[in-house]
C-alpha atoms as a PDB file:
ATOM      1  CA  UNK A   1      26.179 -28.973 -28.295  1.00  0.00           C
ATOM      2  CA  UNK A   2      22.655 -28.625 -26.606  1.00  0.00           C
ATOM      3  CA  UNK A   3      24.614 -30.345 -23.195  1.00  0.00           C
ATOM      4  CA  UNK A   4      27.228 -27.765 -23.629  1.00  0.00           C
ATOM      5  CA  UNK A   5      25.025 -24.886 -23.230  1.00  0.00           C
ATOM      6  CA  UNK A   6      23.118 -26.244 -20.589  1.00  0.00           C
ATOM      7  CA  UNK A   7      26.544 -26.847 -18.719  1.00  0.00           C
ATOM      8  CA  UNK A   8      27.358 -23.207 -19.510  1.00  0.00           C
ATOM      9  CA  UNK A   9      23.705 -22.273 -18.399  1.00  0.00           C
ATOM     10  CA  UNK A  10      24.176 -24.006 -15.364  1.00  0.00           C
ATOM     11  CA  UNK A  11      27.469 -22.337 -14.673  1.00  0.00           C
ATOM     12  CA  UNK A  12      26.231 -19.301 -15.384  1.00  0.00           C
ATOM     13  CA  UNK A  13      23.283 -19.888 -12.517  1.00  0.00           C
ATOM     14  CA  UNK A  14      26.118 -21.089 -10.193  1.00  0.00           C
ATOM     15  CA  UNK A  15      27.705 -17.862 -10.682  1.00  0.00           C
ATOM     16  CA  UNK A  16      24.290 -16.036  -9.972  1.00  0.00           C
ATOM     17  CA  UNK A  17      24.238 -14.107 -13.149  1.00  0.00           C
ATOM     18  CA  UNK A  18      20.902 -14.528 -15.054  1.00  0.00           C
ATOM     19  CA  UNK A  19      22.035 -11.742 -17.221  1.00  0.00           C
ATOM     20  CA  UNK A  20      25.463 -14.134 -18.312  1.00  0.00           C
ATOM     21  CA  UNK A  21      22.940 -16.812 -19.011  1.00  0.00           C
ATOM     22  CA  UNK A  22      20.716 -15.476 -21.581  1.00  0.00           C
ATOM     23  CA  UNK A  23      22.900 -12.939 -23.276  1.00  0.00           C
ATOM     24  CA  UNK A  24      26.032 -15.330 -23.910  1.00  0.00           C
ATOM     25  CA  UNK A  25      24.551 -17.294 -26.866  1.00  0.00           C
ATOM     26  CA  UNK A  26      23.204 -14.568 -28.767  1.00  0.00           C
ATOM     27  CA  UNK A  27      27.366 -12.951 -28.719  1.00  0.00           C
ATOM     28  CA  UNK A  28      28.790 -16.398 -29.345  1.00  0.00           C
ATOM     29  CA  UNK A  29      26.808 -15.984 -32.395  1.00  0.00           C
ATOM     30  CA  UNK A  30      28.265 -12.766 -33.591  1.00  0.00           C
ATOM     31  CA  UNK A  31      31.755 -14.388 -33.045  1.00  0.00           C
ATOM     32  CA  UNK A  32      30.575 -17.682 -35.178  1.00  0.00           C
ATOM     33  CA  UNK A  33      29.875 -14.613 -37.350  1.00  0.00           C
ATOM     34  CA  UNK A  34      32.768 -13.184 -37.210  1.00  0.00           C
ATOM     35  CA  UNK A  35      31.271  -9.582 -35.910  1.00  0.00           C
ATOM     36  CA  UNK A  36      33.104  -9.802 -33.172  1.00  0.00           C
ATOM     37  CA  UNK A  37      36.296 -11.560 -31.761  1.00  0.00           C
ATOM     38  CA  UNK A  38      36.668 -13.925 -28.861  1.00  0.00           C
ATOM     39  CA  UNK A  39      38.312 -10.473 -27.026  1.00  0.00           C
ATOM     40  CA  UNK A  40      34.814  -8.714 -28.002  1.00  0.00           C
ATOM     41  CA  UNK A  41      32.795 -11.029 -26.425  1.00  0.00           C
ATOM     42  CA  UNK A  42      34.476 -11.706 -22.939  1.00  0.00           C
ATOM     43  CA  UNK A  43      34.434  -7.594 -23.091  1.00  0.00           C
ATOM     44  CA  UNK A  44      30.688  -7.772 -23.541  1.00  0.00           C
ATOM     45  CA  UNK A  45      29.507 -10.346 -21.678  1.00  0.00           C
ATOM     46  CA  UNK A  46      31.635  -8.956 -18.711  1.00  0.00           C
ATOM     47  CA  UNK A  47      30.373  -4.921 -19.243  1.00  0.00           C
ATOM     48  CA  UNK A  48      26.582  -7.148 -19.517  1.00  0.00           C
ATOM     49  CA  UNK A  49      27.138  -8.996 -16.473  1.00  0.00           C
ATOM     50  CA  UNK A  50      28.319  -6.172 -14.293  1.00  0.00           C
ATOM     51  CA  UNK A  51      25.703  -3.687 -15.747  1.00  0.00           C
ATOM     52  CA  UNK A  52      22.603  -6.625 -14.422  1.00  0.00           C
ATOM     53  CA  UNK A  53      24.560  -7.369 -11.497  1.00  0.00           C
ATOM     54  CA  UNK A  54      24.338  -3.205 -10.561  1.00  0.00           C
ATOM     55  CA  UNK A  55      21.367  -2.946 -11.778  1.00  0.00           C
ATOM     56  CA  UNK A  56      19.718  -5.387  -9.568  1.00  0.00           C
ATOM     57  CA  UNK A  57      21.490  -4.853  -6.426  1.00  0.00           C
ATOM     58  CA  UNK A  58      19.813  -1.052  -6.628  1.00  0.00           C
ATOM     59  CA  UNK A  59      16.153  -2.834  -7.057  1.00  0.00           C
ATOM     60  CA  UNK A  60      17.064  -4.746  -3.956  1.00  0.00           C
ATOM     61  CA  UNK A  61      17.741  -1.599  -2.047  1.00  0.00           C
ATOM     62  CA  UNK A  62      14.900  -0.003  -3.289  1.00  0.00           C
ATOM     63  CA  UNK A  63      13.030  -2.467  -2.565  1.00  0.00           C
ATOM     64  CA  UNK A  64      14.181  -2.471   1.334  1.00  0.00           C
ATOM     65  CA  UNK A  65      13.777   1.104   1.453  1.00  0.00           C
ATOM     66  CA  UNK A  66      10.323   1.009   0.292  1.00  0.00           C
ATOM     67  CA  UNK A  67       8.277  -0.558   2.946  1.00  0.00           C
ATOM     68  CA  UNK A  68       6.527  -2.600   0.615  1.00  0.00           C
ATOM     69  CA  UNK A  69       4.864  -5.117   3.057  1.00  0.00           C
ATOM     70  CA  UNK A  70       4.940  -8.265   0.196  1.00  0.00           C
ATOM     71  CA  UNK A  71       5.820  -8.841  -3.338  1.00  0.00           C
ATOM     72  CA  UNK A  72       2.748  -8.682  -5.943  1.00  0.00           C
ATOM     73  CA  UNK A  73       3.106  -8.565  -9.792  1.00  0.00           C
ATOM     74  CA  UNK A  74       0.323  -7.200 -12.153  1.00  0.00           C
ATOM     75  CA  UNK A  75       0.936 -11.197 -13.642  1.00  0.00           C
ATOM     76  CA  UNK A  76      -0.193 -12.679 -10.578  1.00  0.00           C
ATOM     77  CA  UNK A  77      -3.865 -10.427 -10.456  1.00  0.00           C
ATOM     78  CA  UNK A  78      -6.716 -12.993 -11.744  1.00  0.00           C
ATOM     79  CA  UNK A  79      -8.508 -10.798 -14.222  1.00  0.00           C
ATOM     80  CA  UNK A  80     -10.914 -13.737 -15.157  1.00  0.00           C
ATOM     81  CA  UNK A  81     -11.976 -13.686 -11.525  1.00  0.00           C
ATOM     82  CA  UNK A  82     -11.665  -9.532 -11.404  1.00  0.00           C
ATOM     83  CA  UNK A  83     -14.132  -9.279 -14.335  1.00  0.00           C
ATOM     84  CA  UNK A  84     -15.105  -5.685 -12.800  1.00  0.00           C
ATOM     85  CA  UNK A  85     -11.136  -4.692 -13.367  1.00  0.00           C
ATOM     86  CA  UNK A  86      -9.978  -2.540 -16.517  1.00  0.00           C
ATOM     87  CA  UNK A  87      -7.493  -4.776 -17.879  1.00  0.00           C
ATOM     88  CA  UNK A  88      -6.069  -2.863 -20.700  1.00  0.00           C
ATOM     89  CA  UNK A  89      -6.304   0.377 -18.049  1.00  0.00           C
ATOM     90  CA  UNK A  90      -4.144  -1.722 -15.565  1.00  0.00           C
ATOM     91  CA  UNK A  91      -1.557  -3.156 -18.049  1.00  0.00           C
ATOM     92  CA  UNK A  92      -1.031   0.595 -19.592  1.00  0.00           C
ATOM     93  CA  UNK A  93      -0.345   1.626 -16.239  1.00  0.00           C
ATOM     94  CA  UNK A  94       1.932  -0.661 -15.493  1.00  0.00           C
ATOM     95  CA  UNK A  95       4.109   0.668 -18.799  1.00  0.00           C
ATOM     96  CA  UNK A  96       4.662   3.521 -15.899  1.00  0.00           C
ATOM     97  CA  UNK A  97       5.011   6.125 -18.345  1.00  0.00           C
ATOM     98  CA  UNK A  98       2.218   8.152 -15.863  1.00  0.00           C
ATOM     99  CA  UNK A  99       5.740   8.026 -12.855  1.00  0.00           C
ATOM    100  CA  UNK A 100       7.699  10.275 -15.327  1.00  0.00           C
ATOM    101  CA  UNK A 101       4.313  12.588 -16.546  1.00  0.00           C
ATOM    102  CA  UNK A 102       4.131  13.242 -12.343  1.00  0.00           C
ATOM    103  CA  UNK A 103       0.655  12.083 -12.771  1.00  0.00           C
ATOM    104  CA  UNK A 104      -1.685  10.293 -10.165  1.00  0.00           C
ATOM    105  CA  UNK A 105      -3.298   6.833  -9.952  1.00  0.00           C
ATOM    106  CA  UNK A 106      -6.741   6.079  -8.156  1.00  0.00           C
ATOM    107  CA  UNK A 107      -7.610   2.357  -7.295  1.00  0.00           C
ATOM    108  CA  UNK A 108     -11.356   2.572  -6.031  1.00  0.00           C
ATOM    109  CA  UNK A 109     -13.808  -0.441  -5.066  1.00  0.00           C
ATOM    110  CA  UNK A 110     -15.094  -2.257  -2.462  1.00  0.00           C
ATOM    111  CA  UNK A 111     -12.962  -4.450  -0.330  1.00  0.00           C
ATOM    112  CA  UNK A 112     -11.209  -7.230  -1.555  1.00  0.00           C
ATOM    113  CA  UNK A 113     -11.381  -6.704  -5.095  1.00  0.00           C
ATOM    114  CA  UNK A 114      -7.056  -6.347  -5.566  1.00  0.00           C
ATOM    115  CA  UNK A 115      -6.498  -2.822  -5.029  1.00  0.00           C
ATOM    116  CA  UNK A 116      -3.829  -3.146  -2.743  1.00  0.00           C
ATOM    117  CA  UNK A 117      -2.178  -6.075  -4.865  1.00  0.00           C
ATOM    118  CA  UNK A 118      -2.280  -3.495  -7.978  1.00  0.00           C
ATOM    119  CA  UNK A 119      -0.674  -0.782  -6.008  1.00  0.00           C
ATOM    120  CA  UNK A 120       1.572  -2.615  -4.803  1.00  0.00           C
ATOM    121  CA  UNK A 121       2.421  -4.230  -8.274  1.00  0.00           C
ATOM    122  CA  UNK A 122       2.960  -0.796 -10.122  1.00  0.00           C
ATOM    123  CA  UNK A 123       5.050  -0.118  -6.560  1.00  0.00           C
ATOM    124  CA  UNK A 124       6.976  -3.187  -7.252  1.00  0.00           C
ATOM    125  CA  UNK A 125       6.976  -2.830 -11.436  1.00  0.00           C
ATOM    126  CA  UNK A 126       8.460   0.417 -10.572  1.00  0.00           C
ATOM    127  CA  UNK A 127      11.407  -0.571  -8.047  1.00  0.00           C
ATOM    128  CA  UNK A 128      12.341  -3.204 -10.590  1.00  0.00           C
ATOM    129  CA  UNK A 129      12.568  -0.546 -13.325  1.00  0.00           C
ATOM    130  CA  UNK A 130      14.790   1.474 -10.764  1.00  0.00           C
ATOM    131  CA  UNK A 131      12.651   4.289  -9.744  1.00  0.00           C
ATOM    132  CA  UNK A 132      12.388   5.258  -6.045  1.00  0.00           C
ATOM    133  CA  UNK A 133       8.863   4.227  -4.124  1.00  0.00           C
ATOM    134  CA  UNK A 134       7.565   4.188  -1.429  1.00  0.00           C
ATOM    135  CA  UNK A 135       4.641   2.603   0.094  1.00  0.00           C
ATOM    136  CA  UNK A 136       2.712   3.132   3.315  1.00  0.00           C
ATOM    137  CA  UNK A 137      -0.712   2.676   4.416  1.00  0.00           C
ATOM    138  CA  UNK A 138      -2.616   5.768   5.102  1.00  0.00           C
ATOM    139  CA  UNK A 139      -3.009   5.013   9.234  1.00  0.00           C
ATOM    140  CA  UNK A 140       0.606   4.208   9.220  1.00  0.00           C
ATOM    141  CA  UNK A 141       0.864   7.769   7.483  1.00  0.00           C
ATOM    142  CA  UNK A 142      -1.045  10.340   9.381  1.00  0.00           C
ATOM    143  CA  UNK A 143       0.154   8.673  12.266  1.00  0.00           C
ATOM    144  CA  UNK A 144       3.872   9.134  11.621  1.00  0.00           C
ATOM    145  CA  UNK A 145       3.071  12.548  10.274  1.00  0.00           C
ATOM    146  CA  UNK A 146       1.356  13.534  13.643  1.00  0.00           C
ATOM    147  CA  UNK A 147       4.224  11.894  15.479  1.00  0.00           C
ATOM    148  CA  UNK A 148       6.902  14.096  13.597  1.00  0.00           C
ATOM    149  CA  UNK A 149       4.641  17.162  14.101  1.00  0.00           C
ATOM    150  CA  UNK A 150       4.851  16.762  18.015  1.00  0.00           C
ATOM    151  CA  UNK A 151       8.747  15.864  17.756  1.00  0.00           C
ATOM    152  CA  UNK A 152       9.605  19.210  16.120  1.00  0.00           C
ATOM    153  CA  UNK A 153      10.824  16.790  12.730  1.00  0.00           C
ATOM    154  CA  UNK A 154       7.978  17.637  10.485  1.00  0.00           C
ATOM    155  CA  UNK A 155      10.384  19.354   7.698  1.00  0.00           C
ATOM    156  CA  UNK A 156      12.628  16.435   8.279  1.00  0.00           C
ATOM    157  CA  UNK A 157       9.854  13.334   7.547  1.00  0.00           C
ATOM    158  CA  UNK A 158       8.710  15.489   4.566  1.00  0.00           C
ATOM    159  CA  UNK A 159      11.925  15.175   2.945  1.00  0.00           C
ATOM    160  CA  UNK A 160      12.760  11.775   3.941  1.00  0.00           C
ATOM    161  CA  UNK A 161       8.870   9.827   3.181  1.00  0.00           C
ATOM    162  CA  UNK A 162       7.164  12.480   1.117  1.00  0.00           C
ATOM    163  CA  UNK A 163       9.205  14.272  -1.041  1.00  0.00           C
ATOM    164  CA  UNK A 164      12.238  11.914  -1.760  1.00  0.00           C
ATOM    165  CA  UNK A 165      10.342   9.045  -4.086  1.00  0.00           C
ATOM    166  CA  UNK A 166       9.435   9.449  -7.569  1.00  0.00           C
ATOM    167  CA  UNK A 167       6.450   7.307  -6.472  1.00  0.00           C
ATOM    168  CA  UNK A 168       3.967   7.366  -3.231  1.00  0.00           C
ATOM    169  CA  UNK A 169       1.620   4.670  -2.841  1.00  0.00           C
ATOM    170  CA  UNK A 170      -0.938   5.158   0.054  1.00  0.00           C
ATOM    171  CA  UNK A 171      -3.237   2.346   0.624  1.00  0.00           C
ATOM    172  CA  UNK A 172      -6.657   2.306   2.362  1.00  0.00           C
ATOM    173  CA  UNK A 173      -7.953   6.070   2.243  1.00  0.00           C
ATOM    174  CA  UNK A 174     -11.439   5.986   3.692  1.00  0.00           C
ATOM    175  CA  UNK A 175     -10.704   2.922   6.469  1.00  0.00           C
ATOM    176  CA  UNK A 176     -10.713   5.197   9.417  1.00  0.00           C
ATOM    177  CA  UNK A 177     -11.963   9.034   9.428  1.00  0.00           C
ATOM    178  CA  UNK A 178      -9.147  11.560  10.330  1.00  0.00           C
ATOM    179  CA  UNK A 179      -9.320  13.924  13.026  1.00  0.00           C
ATOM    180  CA  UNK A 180      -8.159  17.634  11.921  1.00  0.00           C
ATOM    181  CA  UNK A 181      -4.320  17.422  12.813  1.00  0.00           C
ATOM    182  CA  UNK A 182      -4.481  13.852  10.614  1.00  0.00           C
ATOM    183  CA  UNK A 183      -6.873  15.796   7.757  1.00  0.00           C
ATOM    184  CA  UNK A 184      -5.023  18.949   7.210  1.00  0.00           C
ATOM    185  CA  UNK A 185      -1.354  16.177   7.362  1.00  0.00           C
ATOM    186  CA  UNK A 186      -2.223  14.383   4.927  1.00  0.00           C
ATOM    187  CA  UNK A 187      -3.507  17.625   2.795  1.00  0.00           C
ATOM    188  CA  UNK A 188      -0.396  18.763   3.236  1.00  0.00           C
ATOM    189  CA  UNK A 189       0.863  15.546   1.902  1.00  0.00           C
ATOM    190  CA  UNK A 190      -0.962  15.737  -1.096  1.00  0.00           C
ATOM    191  CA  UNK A 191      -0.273  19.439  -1.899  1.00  0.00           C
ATOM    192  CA  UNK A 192       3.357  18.831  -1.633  1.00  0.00           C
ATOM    193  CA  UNK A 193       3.874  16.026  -4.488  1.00  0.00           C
ATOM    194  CA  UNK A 194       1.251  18.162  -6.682  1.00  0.00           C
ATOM    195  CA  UNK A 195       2.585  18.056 -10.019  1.00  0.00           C
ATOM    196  CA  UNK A 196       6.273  17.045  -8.506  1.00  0.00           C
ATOM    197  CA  UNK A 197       5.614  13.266  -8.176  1.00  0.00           C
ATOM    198  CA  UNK A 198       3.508  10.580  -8.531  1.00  0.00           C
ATOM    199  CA  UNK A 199       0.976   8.976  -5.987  1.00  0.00           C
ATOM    200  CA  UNK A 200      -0.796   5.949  -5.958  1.00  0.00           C
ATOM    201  CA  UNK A 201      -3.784   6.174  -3.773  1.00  0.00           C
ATOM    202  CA  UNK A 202      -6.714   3.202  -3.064  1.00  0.00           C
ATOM    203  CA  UNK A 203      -9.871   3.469  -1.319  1.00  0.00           C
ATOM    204  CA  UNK A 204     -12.770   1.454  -0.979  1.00  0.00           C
ATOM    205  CA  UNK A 205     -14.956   5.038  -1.005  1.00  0.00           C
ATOM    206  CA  UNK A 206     -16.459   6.992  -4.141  1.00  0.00           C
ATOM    207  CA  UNK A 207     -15.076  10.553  -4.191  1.00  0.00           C
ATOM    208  CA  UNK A 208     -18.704  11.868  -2.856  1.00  0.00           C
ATOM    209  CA  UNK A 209     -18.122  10.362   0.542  1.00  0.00           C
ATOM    210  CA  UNK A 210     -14.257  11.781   1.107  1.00  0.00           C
ATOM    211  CA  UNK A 211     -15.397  14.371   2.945  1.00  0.00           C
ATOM    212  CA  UNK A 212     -16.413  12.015   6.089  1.00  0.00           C
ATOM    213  CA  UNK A 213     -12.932  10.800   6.034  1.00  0.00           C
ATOM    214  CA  UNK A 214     -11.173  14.055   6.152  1.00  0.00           C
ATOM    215  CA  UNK A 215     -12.550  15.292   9.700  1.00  0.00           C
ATOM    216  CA  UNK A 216     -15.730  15.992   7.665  1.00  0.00           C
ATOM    217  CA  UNK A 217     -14.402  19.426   6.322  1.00  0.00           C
ATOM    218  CA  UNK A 218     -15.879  19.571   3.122  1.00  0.00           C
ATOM    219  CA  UNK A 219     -13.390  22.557   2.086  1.00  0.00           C
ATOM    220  CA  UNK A 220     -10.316  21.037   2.932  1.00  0.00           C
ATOM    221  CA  UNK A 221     -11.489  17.941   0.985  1.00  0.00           C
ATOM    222  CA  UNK A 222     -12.414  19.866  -2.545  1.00  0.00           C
ATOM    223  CA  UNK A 223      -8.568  21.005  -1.967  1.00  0.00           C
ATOM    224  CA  UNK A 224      -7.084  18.254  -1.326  1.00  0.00           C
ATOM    225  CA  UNK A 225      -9.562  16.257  -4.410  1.00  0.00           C
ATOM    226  CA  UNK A 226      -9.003  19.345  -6.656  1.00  0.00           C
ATOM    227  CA  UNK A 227      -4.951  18.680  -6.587  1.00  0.00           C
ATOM    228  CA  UNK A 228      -5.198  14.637  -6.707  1.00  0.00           C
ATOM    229  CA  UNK A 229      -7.144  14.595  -9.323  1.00  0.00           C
ATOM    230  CA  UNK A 230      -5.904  17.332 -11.722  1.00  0.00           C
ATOM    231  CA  UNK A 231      -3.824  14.581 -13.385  1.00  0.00           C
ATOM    232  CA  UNK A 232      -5.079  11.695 -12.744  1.00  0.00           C
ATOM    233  CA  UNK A 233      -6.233   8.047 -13.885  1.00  0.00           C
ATOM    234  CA  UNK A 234      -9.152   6.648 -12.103  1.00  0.00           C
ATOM    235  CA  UNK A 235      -9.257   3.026 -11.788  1.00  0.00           C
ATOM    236  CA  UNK A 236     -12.743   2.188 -10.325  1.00  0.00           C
ATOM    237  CA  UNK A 237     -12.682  -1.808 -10.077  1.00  0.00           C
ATOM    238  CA  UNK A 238     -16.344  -3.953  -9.182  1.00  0.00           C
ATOM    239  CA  UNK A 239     -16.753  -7.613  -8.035  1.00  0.00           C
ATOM    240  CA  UNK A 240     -16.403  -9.637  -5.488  1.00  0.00           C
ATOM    241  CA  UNK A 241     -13.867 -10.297  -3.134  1.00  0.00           C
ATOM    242  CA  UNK A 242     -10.963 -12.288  -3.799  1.00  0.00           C
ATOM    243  CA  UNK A 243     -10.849 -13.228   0.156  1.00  0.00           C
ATOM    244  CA  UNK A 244     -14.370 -14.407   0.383  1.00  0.00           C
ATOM    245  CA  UNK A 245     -14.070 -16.626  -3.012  1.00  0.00           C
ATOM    246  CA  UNK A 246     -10.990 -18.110  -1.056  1.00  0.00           C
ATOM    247  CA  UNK A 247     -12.720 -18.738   1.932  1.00  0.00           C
ATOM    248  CA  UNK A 248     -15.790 -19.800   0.671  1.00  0.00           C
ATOM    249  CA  UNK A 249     -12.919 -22.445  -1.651  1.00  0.00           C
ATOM    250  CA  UNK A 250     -11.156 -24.032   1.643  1.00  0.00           C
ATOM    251  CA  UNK A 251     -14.524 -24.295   3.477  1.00  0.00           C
ATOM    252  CA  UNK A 252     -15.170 -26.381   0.404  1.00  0.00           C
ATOM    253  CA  UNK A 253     -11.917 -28.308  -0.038  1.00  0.00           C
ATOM    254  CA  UNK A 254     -12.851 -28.970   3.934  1.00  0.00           C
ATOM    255  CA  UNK A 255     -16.422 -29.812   3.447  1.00  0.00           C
ATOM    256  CA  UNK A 256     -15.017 -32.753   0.350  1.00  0.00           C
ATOM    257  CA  UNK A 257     -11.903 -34.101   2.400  1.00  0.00           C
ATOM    258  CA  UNK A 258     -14.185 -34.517   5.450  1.00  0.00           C
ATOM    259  CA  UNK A 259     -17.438 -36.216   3.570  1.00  0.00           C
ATOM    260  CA  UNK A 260     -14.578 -38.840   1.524  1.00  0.00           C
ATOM    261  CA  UNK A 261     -14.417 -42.117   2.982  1.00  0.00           C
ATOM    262  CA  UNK A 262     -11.250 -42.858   5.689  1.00  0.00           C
ATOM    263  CA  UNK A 263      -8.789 -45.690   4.011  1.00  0.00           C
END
């Protein structure tokens, strides 16, 4: 029996339906039961199969249409490492119940602490779950903003980047200062998904020093603060960086394989 399922498992896999291979034994069951009849489950397994099958061909093209530059799971962030990082914050975040309340995420800390692998694994958690993201850096932003400004498409880029996603993720706020175009852009940015979608924002800057990144217009940055963070869950992660510990561990792989002894 046990080589019989894993012939049917591996059939199943051949057939590229994951969905075929883990919900099959559970409706055998209910025919061994005599729930259901042998027509019942073929009808089920089928309407199961087809329903995964649609289900993650739209993730995949959600997934292209995102511009999410590499996969990252909220699994794969080292929290022992990331001792400065809310864990039970991050995990209830990633339920995404904040996507459908329209409300707004903040990752702040210095760099290299994972706030661009936690945006982009609430980005990713939410593609997988089927909801429409998008993800962009904020130079990559103000810079295609300014572009569509001088090409007459402005209307046009806010309806096709902006508006259309349940979820915005906008990485690196604070990197480079904006000039004014760039500041009142991205304000507009901002005032536009107020309380009509989500965004996910990360910056390695405290909220006091915004104002030197937004063409140092201390108005236009209380605006722009006073709509992100009406509803709003600040994540403010401490530590050190995850790219210095792994430097700092192949300069010491290095250091052992060159001291050991040539056979």
């Amino acid at each position: 029996m046990v080589l019989q399922h894993q012939r049917i498992e591996a059939l199943c896999h051949q057939l590229k339906s994951n969905s075929c291979s883990t919900e099959w034994l559970a409706l055998a069951q209910r025919v061994v039961d005599k729930e259901i009849s042998y027509a019942d489950f073929l009808e089920q397994l089928l309407l199961l199969t087809e329903n995964r099958a649609r289900q993650e061909g739209q993730s995949q093209t959600l997934l292209q249409l995102s511009g999410l530059p590499a996969v990252k799971t909220v699994e794969q962030y080292d929290f022992k490492f990331a001792s400065g990082a809310p864990q039970s914050q991050i995990l209830e975040l990633a339920e995404l119940e904040f996507i459908e309340r329209r409300e707004n995420v903040v990752l702040l800390g210095p760099s290299g602490v994972g706030k661009t692998h936690l945006a982009s694994a609430l980005a990713h958690r939410a593609i997988m779950a089927g909801i429409s993201t998008k993800f962009i850096s904020a130079t990559d932003l103000t810079s295609q903003l300014v572009a569509a400004q001088q090409q007459g498409r402005l209307p046009q880029y806010y309806n096709r980047v902006v508006e259309r996603s349940k979820l915005l993720v906008v990485d690196e706020i604070g990197y480079a200062p904006l000039g004014r175009d760039e500041a009142n852009l991205f304000f507009s940015v901002i005032a536009k998904r107020y309380e009509q979608g989500s965004v996910v924002l990360t910056s390695n800057l405290p909220f006091s020093q915004w104002t030197t990144t937004f063409a140092d217009d201390p108005k236009l940055t209380a605006a722009l603060l006073d709509r992100l963070l009406h509803h709003v869950h600040i994540v403010q992660i401490s530590g050190q960086s995850y790219r210095m510990k792994e430097t700092a561990d192949s300069a010491q792989v290095g250091s052992r394989e060159t001291a050991s002894p040539r056979t």
